[in-house]
Protein backbone atom coordinates (compact mmCIF):
# COMPACT_ATOMS: atom_id res chain seq x y z
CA UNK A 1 3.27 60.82 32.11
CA UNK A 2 5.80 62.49 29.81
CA UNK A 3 9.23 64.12 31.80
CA UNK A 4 11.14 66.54 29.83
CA UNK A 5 14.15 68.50 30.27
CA UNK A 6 16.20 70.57 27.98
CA UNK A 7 16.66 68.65 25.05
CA UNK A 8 15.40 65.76 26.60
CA UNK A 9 12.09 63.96 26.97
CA UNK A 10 11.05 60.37 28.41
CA UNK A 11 7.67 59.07 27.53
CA UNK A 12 6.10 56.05 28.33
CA UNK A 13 5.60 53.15 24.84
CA UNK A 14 2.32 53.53 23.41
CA UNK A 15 2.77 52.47 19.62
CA UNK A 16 4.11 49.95 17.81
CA UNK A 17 6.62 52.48 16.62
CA UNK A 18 8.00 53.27 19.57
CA UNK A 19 8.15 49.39 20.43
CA UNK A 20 11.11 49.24 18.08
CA UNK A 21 12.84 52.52 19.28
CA UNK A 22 12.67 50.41 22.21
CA UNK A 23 14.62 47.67 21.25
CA UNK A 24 16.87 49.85 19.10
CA UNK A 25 18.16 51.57 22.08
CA UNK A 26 20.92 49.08 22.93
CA UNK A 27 22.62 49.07 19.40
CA UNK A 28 23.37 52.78 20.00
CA UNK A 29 24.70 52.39 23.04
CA UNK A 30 26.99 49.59 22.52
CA UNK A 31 27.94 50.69 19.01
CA UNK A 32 31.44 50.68 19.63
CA UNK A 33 31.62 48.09 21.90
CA UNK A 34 33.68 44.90 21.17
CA UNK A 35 32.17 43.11 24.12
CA UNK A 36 28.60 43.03 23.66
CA UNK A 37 26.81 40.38 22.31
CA UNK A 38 23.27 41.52 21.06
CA UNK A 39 20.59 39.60 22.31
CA UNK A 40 17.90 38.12 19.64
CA UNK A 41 15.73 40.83 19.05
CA UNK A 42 12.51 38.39 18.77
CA UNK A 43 13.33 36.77 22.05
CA UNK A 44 13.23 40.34 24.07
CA UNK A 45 10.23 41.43 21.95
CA UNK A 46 8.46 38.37 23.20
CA UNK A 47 8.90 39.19 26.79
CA UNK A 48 5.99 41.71 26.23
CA UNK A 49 3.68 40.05 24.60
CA UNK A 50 0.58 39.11 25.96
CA UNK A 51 1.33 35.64 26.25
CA UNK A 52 4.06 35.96 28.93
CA UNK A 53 2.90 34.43 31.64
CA UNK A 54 4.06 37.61 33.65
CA UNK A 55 1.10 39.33 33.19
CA UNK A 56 -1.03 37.09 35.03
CA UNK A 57 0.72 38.31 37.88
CA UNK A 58 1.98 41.36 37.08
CA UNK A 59 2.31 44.91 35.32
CA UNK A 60 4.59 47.21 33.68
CA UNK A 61 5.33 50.26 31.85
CA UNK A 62 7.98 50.24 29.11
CA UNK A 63 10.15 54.31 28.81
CA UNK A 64 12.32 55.70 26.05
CA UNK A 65 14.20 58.93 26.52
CA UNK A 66 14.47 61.15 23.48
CA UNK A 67 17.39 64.00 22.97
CA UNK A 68 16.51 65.91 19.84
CA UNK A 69 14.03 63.27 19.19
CA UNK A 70 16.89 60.47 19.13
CA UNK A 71 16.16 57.29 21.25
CA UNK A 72 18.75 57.44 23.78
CA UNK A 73 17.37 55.41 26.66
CA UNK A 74 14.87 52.93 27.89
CA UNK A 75 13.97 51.86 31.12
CA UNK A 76 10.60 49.34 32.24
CA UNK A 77 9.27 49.48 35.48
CA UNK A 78 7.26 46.62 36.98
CA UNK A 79 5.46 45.43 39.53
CA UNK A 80 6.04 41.51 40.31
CA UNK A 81 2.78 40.84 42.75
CA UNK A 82 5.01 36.85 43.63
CA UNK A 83 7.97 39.39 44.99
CA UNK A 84 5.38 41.49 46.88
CA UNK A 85 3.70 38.34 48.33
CA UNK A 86 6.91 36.33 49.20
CA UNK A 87 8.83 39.50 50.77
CA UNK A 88 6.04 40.86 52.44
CA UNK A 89 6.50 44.66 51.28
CA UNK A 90 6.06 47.35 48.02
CA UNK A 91 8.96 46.14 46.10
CA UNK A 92 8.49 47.47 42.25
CA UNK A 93 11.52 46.74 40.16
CA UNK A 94 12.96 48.11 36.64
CA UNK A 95 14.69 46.56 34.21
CA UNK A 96 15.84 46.80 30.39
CA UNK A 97 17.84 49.43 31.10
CA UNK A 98 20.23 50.99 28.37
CA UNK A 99 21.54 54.23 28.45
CA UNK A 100 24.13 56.33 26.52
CA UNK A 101 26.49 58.21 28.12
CA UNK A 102 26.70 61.95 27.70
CA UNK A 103 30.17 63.03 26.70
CA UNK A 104 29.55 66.92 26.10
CA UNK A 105 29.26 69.11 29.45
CA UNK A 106 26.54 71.05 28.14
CA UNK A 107 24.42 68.04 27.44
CA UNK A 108 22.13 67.14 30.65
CA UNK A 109 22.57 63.08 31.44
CA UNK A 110 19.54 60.82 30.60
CA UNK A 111 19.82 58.35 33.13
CA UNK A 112 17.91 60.58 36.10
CA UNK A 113 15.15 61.06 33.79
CA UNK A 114 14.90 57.35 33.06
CA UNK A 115 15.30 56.35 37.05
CA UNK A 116 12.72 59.24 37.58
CA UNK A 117 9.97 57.65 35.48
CA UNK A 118 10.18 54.53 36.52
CA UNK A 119 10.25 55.40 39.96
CA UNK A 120 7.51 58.20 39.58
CA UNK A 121 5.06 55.08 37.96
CA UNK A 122 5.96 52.64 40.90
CA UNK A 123 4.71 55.34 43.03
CA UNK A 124 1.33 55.28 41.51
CA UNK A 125 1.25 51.39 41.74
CA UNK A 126 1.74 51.42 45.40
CA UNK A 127 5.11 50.52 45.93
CA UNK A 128 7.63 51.91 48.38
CA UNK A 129 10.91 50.58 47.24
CA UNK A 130 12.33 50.22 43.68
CA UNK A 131 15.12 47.79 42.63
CA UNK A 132 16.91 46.04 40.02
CA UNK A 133 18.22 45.90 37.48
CA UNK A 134 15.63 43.02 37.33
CA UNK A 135 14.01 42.19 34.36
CA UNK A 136 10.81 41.28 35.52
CA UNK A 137 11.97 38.20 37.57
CA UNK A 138 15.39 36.62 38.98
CA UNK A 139 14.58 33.73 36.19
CA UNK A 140 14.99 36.43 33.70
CA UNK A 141 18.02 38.72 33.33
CA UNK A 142 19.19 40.70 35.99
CA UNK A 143 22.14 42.18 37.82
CA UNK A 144 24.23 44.82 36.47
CA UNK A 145 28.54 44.33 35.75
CA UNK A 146 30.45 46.56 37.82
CA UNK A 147 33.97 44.84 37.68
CA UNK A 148 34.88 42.33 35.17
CA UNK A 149 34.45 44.59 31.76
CA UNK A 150 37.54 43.03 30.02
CA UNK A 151 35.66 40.45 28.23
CA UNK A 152 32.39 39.37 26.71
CA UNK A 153 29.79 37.76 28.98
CA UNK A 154 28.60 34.38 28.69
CA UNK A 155 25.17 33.51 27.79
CA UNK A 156 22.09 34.56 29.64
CA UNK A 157 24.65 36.89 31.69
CA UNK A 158 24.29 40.41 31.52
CA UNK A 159 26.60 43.17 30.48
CA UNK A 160 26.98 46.92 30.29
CA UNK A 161 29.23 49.96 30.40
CA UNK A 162 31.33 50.76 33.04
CA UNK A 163 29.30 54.08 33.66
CA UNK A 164 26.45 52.50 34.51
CA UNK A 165 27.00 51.99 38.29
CA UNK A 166 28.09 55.94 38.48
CA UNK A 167 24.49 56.52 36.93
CA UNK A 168 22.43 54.69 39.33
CA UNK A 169 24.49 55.93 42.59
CA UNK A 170 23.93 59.08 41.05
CA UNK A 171 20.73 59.03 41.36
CA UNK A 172 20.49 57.97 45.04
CA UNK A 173 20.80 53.76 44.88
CA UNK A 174 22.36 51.72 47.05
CA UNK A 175 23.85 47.84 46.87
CA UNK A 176 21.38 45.29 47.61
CA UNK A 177 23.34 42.47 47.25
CA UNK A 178 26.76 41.42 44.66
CA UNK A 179 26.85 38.45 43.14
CA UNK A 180 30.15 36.60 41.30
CA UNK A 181 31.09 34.82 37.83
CA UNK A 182 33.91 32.21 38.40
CA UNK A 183 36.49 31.34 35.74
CA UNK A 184 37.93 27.89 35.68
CA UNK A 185 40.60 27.22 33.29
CA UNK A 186 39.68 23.09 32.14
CA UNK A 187 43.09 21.12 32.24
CA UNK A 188 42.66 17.33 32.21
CA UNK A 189 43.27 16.74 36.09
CA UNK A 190 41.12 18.01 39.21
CA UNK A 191 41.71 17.76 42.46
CA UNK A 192 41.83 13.90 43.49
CA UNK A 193 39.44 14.85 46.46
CA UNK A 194 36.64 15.33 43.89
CA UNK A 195 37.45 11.97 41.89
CA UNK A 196 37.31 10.71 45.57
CA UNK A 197 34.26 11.96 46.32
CA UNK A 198 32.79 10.17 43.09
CA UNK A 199 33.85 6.55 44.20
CA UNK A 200 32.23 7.85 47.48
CA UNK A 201 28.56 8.74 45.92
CA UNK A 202 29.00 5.29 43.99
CA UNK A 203 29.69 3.59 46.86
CA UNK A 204 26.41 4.82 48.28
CA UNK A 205 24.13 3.95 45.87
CA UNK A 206 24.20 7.02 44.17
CA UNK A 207 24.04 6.74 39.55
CA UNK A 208 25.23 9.26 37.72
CA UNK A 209 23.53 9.98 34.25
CA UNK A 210 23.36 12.42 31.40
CA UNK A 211 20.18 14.24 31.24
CA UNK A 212 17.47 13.65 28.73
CA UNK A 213 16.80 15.55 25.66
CA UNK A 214 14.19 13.83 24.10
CA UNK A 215 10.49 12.54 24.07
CA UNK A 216 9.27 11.74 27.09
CA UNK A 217 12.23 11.08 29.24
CA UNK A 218 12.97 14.72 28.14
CA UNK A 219 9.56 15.81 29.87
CA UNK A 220 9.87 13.67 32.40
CA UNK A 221 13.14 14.95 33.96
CA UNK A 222 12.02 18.65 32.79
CA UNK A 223 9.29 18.01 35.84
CA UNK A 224 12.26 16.27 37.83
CA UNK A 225 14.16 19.50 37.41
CA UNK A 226 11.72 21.48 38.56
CA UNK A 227 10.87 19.75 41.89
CA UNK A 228 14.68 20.13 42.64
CA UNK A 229 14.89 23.43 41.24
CA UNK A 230 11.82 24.27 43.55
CA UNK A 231 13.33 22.34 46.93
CA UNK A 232 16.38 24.18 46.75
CA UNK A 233 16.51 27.81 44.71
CA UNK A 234 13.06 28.51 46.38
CA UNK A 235 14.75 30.60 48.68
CA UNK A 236 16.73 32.34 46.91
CA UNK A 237 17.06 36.12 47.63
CA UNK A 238 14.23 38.55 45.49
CA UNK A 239 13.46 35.16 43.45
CA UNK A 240 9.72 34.26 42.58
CA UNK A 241 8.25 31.07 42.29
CA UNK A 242 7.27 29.59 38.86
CA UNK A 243 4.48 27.44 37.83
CA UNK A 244 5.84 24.07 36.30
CA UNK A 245 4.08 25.13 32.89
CA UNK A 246 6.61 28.34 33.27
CA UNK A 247 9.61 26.39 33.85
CA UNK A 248 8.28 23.40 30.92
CA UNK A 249 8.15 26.44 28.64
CA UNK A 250 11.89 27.71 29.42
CA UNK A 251 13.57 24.25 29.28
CA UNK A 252 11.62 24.02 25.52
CA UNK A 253 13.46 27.24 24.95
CA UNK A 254 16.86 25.31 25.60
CA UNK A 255 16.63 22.02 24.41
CA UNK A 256 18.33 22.57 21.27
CA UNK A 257 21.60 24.14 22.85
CA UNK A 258 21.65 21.54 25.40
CA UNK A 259 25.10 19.31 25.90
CA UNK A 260 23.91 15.79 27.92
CA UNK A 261 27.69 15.69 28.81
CA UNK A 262 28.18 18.75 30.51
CA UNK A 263 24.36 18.52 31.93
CA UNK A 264 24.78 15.29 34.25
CA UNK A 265 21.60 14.08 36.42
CA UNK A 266 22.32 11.92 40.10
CA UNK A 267 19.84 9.57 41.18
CA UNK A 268 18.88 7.54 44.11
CA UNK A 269 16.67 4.37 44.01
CA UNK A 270 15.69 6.09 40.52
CA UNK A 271 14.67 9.14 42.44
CA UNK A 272 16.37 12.48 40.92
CA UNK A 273 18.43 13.72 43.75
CA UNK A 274 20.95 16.43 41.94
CA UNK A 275 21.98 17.80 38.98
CA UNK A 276 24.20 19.93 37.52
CA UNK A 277 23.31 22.19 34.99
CA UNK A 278 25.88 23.13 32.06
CA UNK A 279 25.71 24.92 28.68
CA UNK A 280 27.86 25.54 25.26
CA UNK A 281 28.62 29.16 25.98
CA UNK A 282 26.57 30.02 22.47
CA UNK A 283 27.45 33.48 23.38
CA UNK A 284 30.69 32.92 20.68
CA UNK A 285 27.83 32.01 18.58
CA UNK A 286 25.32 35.24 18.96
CA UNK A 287 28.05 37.22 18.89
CA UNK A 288 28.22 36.79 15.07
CA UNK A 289 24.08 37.20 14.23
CA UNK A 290 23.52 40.99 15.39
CA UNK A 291 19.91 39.85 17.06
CA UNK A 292 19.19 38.51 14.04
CA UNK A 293 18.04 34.26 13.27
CA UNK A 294 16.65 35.51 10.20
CA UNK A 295 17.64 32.43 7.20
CA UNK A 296 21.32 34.33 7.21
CA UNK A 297 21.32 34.41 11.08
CA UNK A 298 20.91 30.79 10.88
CA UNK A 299 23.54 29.43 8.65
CA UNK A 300 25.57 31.55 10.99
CA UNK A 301 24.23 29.94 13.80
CA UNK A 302 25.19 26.43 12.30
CA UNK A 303 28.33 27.76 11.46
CA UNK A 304 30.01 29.38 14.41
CA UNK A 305 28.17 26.32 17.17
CA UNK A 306 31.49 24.53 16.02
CA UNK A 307 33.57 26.68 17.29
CA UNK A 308 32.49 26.75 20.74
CA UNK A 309 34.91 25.88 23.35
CA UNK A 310 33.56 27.63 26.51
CA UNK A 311 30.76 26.46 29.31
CA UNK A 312 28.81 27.88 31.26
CA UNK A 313 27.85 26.19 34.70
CA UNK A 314 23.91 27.88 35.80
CA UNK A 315 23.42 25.34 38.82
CA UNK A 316 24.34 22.96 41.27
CA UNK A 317 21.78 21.26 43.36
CA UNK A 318 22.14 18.10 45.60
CA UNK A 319 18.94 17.74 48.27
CA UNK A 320 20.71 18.13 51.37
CA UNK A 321 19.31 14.39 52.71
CA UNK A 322 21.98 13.23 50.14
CA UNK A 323 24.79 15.80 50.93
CA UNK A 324 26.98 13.17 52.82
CA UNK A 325 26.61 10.59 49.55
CA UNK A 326 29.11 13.51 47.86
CA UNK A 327 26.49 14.23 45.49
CA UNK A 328 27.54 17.88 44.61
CA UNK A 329 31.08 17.24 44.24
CA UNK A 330 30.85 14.12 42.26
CA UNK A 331 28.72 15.89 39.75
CA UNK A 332 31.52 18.64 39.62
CA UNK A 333 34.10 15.92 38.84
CA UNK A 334 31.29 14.09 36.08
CA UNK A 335 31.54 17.55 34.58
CA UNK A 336 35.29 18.06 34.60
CA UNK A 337 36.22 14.47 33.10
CA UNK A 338 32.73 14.69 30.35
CA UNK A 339 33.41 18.41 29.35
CA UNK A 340 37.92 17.74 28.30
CA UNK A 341 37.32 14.35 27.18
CA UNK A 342 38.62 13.36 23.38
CA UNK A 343 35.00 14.85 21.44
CA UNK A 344 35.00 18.09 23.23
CA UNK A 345 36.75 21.23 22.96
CA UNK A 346 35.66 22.98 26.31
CA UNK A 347 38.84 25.03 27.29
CA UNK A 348 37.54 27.38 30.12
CA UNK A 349 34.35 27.55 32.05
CA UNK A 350 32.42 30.20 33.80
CA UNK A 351 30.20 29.04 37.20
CA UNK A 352 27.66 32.15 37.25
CA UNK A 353 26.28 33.51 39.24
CA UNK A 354 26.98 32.81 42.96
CA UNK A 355 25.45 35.49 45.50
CA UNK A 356 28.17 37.12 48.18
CA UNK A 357 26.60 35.20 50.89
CA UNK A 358 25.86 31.99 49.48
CA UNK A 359 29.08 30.33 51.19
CA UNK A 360 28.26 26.35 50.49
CA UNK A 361 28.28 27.14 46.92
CA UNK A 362 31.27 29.64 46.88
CA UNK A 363 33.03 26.97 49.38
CA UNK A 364 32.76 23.88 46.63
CA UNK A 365 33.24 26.37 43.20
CA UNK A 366 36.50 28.04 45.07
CA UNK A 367 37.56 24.01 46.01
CA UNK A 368 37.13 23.21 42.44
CA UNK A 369 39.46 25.47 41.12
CA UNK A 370 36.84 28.68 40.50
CA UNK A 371 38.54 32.09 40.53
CA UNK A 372 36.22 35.04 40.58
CA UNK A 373 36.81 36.98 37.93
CA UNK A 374 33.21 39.51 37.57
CA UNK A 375 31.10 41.09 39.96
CA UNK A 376 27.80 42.23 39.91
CA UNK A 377 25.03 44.34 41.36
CA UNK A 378 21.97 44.46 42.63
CA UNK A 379 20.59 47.79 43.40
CA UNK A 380 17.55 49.93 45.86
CA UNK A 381 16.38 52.68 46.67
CA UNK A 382 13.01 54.25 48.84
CA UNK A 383 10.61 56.16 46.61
């Protein structure tokens, strides 16, 4: 399936060559953008390789627009058969999308023609609906910025030009759902209710410790992690489950950037019970190695980690059979007093991200001092 306009063509990735036009696409368009922090090329190349365990339960179909035989744009469409199952309906999805923006009049926009093959290939898989941006999976990135464009995102958070919301609604999308970044501005003090709620959860039996990163206590609360993750997120709105040899694989993926102070685990009776999930924003870090760890991108990478001074908070979870031991808000305060203390540097903080309707978790981040500061989107449209 090849559509072409004047000037402009979109075909779907057959050769290795085209492969890297593919993941060229987003240095163009972001070229003169101080924002952006390029992703590590070999980490989005191996999200298509055959050993992602996507395609054991999915497909997809990688795009790049050409203008004058330039690569201008990519889109991938995919079909997630876990979505399909879980929502009970034709849901495809694309992702990956980069696009640059047509300044001259004359020139026709991209963007349709990238929306119209992916939609045009869902259609032959079946599927009635298309949304995204989802790459793939929730677990993956997704989501697109459509207020918030004054600064640079924090890791594993998407980012991309303002025109990118006019595109899609262009071409006939509507909101699914928003979801929210909050900023917290670390000062040594938090609310005393939270350092109350702390004495509370110790009071009841609850310990407080900072997770694992190696051997086999590592592995063992990587499976810990993953039961909670599993009682609590499997609800979550357009999320799929994941095998525990998915999630294993992901935490491996982190274990080096991992900060046991920021990261803190609760237990009852030695059973895991809540956690709260933290990271060195090593966004300041990327931002310097132009998708490159390459022996150069390295020493870099050594380099700029001291310089880190930002968080970012992925998840809170407390099983709700512990919710009245002030398990979630204890772990906030662990966080607060672990992340300013003497040996760290952590100035600000970003809790991301928080759905519109997920009010328990907006309720506790807004308590805590969270101001929302981006917004993002989730989008759909019938094929």
């Amino acid at each position: 399936m090849v559509i072409s306009a004047p000037r402009i063509s979109v075909k779907p990735i057959s050769t290795a060559a085209e492969f890297e036009q593919f993941l060229d696409v987003p240095a163009r368009v972001y070229a003169d953008d101080p924002n952006w922090v390029p992703p590590i090329r070999a980490d989005v190349a191996k999200q298509f390789q055959p050993s992602n365990p996507f395609f054991e339960y999915g497909r997809l179909q990688q795009f790049v627009a050409y203008q004058d035989q330039q690569p201008v744009g990519r889109i991938v469409a995919a079909v997630n058969d876990r979505l399909i199952e879980r929502e009970g309906k034709n849901i495809g999805l694309f992702g990956f999308f980069e696009c640059v923006e047509n300044l001259a009049t004359e020139d026709p926009a991209v963007a349709p023609h990238l929306f119209e093959a992916a939609s045009q290939w869902l259609k032959e898989q079946g599927m009635s609906t298309i949304r995204g941006p989802i790459d793939l999976s929730t677990h993956n990135n997704c989501l697109w910025l459509v207020d918030g464009f004054d600064s640079p995102p924090y890791m594993m958070m998407p980012y991309n030009p303002p025109y990118y919301s006019q595109c899609i609604e262009k071409a006939g999308f509507h909101k699914a759902k928003d979801a929210y970044a909050y900023s917290f501005e670390l000062s040594p003090s938090l609310l005393q209710k939270f350092e109350k709620a702390y004495q509370i959860a110790l009071k009841s039996g609850i310990t407080f410790r900072p997770v694992a990163t190696k051997g086999e206590a590592f592995e063992q609360d990587c499976r810990d992690l993953y039961r909670l993750f599993t009682q609590a997120f499997s609800n979550n709105w357009s999320s799929t489950p994941r095998t525990e040899d998915e999630f294993l694989e992901e935490a491996q993926d982190l274990k080096m950037i991992v900060d046991p102070d920021i990261f803190p685990i609760a237990e009852y009776e030695g059973e895991m019970v809540g956690f709260f999930m933290g990271l060195p924003n090593y966004n300041q870090v990327f931002k310097h190695l132009n998708g490159k760890l390459n022996w150069l991108g390295i020493l870099k990478f050594l380099w700029y980690r001291r310089t880190i001074n930002e968080a970012r908070m992925i998840a809170l979870c407390a099983l709700p059979e512990h919710q009245r031991k002030m398990v979630a808000p204890a772990l906030v305060y662990l966080v607060h007093q672990n992340g300013t203390g003497p040996s760290k540097r952590y100035e600000r903080a970003e809790l991301s991200w928080i759905y519109e309707d997920n009010m328990p978790s907006r309720k506790i981040t807004e308590a805590s001092g969270g101001k929302i500061y981006k917004t993002y989107r989730i989008y759909e449209k019938a094929l």
